[in-house]
C-alpha atoms as a PDB file:
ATOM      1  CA  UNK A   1      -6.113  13.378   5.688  1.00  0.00           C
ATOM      2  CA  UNK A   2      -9.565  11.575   7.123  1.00  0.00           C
ATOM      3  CA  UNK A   3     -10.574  10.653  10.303  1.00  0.00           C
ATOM      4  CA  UNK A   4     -12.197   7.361  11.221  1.00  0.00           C
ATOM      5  CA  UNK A   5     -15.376   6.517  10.104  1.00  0.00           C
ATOM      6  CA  UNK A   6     -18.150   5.686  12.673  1.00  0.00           C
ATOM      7  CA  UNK A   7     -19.654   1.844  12.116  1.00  0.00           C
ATOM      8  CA  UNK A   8     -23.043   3.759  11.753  1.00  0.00           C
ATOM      9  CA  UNK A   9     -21.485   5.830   8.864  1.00  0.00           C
ATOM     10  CA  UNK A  10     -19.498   2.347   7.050  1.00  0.00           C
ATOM     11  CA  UNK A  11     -23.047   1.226   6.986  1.00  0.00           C
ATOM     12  CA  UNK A  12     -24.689   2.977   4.746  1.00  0.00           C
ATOM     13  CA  UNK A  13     -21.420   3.213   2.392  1.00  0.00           C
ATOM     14  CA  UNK A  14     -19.052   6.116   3.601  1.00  0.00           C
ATOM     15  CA  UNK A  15     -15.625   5.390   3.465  1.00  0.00           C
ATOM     16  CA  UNK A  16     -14.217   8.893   4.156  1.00  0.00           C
ATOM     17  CA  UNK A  17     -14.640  11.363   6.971  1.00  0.00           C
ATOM     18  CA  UNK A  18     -13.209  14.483   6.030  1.00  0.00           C
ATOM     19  CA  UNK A  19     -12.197  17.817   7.890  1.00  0.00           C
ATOM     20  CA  UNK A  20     -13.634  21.049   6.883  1.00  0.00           C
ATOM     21  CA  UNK A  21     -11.259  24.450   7.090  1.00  0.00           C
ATOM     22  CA  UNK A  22     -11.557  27.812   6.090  1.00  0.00           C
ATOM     23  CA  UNK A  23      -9.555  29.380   3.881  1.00  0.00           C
ATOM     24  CA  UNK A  24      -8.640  33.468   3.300  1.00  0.00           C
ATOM     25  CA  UNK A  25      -9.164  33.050  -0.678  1.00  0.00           C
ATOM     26  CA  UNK A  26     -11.788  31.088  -2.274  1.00  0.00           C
ATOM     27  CA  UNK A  27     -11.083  28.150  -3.798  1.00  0.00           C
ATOM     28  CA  UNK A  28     -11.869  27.957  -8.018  1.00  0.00           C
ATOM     29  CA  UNK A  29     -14.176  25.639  -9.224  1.00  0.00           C
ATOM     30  CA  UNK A  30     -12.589  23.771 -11.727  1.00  0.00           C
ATOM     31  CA  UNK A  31     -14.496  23.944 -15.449  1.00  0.00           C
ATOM     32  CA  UNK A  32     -15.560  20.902 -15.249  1.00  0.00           C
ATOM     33  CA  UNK A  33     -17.619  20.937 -11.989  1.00  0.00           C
ATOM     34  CA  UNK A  34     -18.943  24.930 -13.360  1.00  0.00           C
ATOM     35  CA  UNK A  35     -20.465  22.460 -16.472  1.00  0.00           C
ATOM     36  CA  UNK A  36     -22.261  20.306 -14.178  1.00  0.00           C
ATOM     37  CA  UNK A  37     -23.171  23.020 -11.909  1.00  0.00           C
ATOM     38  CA  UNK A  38     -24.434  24.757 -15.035  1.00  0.00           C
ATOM     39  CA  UNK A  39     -26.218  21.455 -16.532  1.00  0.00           C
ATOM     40  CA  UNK A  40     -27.938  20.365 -13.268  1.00  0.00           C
ATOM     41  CA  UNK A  41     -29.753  23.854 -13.004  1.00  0.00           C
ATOM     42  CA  UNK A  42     -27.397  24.800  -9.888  1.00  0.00           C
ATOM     43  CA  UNK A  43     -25.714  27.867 -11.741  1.00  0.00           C
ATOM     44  CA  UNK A  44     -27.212  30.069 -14.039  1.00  0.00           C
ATOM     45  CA  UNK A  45     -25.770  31.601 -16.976  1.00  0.00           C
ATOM     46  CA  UNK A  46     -23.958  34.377 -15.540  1.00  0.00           C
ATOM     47  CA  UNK A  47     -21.983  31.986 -12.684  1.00  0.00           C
ATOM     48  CA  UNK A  48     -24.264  32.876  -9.873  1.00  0.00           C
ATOM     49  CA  UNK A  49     -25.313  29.413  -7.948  1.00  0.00           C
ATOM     50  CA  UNK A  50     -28.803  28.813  -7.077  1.00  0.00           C
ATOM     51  CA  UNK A  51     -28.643  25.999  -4.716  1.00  0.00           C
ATOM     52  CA  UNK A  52     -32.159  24.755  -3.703  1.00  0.00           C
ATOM     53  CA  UNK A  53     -32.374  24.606  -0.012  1.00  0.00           C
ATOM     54  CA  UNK A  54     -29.412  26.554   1.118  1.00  0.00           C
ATOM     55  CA  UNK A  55     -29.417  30.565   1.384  1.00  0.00           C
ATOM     56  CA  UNK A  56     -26.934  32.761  -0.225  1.00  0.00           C
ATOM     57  CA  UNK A  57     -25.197  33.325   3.666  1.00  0.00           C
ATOM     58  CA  UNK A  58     -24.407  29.794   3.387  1.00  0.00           C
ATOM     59  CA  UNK A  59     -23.441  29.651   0.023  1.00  0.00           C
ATOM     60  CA  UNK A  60     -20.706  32.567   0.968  1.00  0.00           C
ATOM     61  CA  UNK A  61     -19.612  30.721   3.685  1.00  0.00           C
ATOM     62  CA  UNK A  62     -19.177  27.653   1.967  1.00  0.00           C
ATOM     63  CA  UNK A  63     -17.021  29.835  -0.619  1.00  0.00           C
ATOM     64  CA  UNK A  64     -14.388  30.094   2.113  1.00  0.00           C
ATOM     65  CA  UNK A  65     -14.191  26.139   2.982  1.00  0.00           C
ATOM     66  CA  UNK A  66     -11.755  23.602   1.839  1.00  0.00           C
ATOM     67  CA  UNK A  67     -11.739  19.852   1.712  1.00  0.00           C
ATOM     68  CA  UNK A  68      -8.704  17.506   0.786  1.00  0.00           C
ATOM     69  CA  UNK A  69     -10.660  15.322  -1.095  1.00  0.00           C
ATOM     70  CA  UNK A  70      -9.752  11.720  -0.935  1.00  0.00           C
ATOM     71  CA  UNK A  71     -11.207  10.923  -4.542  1.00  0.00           C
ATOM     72  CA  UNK A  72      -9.339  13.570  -5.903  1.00  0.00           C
ATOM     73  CA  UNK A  73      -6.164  13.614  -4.418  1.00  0.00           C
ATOM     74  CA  UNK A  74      -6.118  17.524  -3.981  1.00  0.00           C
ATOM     75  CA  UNK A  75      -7.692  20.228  -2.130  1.00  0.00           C
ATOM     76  CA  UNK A  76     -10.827  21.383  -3.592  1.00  0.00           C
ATOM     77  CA  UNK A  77     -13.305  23.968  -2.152  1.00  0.00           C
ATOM     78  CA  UNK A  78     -16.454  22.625  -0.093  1.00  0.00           C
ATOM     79  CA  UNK A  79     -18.902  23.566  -2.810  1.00  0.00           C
ATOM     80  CA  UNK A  80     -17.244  21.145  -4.979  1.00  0.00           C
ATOM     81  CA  UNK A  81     -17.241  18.520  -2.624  1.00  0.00           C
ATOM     82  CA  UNK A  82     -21.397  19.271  -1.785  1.00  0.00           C
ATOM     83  CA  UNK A  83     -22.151  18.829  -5.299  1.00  0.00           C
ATOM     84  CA  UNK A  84     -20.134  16.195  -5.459  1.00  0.00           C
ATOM     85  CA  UNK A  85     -22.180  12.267  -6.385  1.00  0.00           C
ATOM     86  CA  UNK A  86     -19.836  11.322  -3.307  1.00  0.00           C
ATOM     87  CA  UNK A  87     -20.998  13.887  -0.727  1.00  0.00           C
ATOM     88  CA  UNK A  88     -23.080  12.301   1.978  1.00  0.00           C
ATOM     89  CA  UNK A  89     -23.608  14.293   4.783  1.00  0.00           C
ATOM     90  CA  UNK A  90     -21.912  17.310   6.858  1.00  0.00           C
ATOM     91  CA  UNK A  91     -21.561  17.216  10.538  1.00  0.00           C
ATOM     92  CA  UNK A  92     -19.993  19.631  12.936  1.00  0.00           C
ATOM     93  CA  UNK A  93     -16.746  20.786  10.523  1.00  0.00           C
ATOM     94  CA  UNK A  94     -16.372  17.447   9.088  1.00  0.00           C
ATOM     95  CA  UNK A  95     -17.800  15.958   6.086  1.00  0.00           C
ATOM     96  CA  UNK A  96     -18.765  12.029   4.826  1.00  0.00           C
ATOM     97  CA  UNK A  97     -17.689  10.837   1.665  1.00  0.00           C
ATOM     98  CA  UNK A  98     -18.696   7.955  -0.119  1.00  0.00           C
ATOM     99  CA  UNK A  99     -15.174   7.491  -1.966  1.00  0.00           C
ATOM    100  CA  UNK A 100     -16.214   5.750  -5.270  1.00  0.00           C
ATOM    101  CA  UNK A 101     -14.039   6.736  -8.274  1.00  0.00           C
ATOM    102  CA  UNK A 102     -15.816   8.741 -10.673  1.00  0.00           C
END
């Protein structure tokens, strides 16, 4: 499920390194993550996200990415995961996670 975590990574708290794959169908956001997307100014009314910093190509793309999230215990899809309190950092198809429990 994760890969081993580089000692510069354990260092500043990340427990988890995580693949990244693509997937033919997005992946749902679950209702709860849509509330905090929606309370944190990420998502507007209508369900569009508005992401500071990343463009709507990337946004699309990250539609189409899956992580088995080791929090979770299920697959969710990346833009989940990047909103995430655990997301650190993403790296060349892999992403760090900080694994605390919610």
């Amino acid at each position: 499920m994760s890969e081993a975590v580089p000692e510069e990574a354990k260092q500043v708290g990340v427990k988890y390194l995580v693949p990244i794959r693509g997937v033919e169908k997005s992946v749902k956001l679950t209702d709860q993550a849509r509330a905090e997307l929606q309370a944190s100014g990420m998502m507007d009314d209508k369900g569009k996200l508005k992401i500071k910093g990343v463009s709507p190509k990337m946004i699309k793309r990250m539609k189409l990415e899956a992580v088995d999230c080791p929090v979770l215990k299920q697959e969710v899809g990346f833009l989940q995961c990047y909103v995430c309190k655990n997301f650190f950092s993403r790296t060349m198809g892999k992403t760090y996670c900080r694994g605390e429990p919610f």
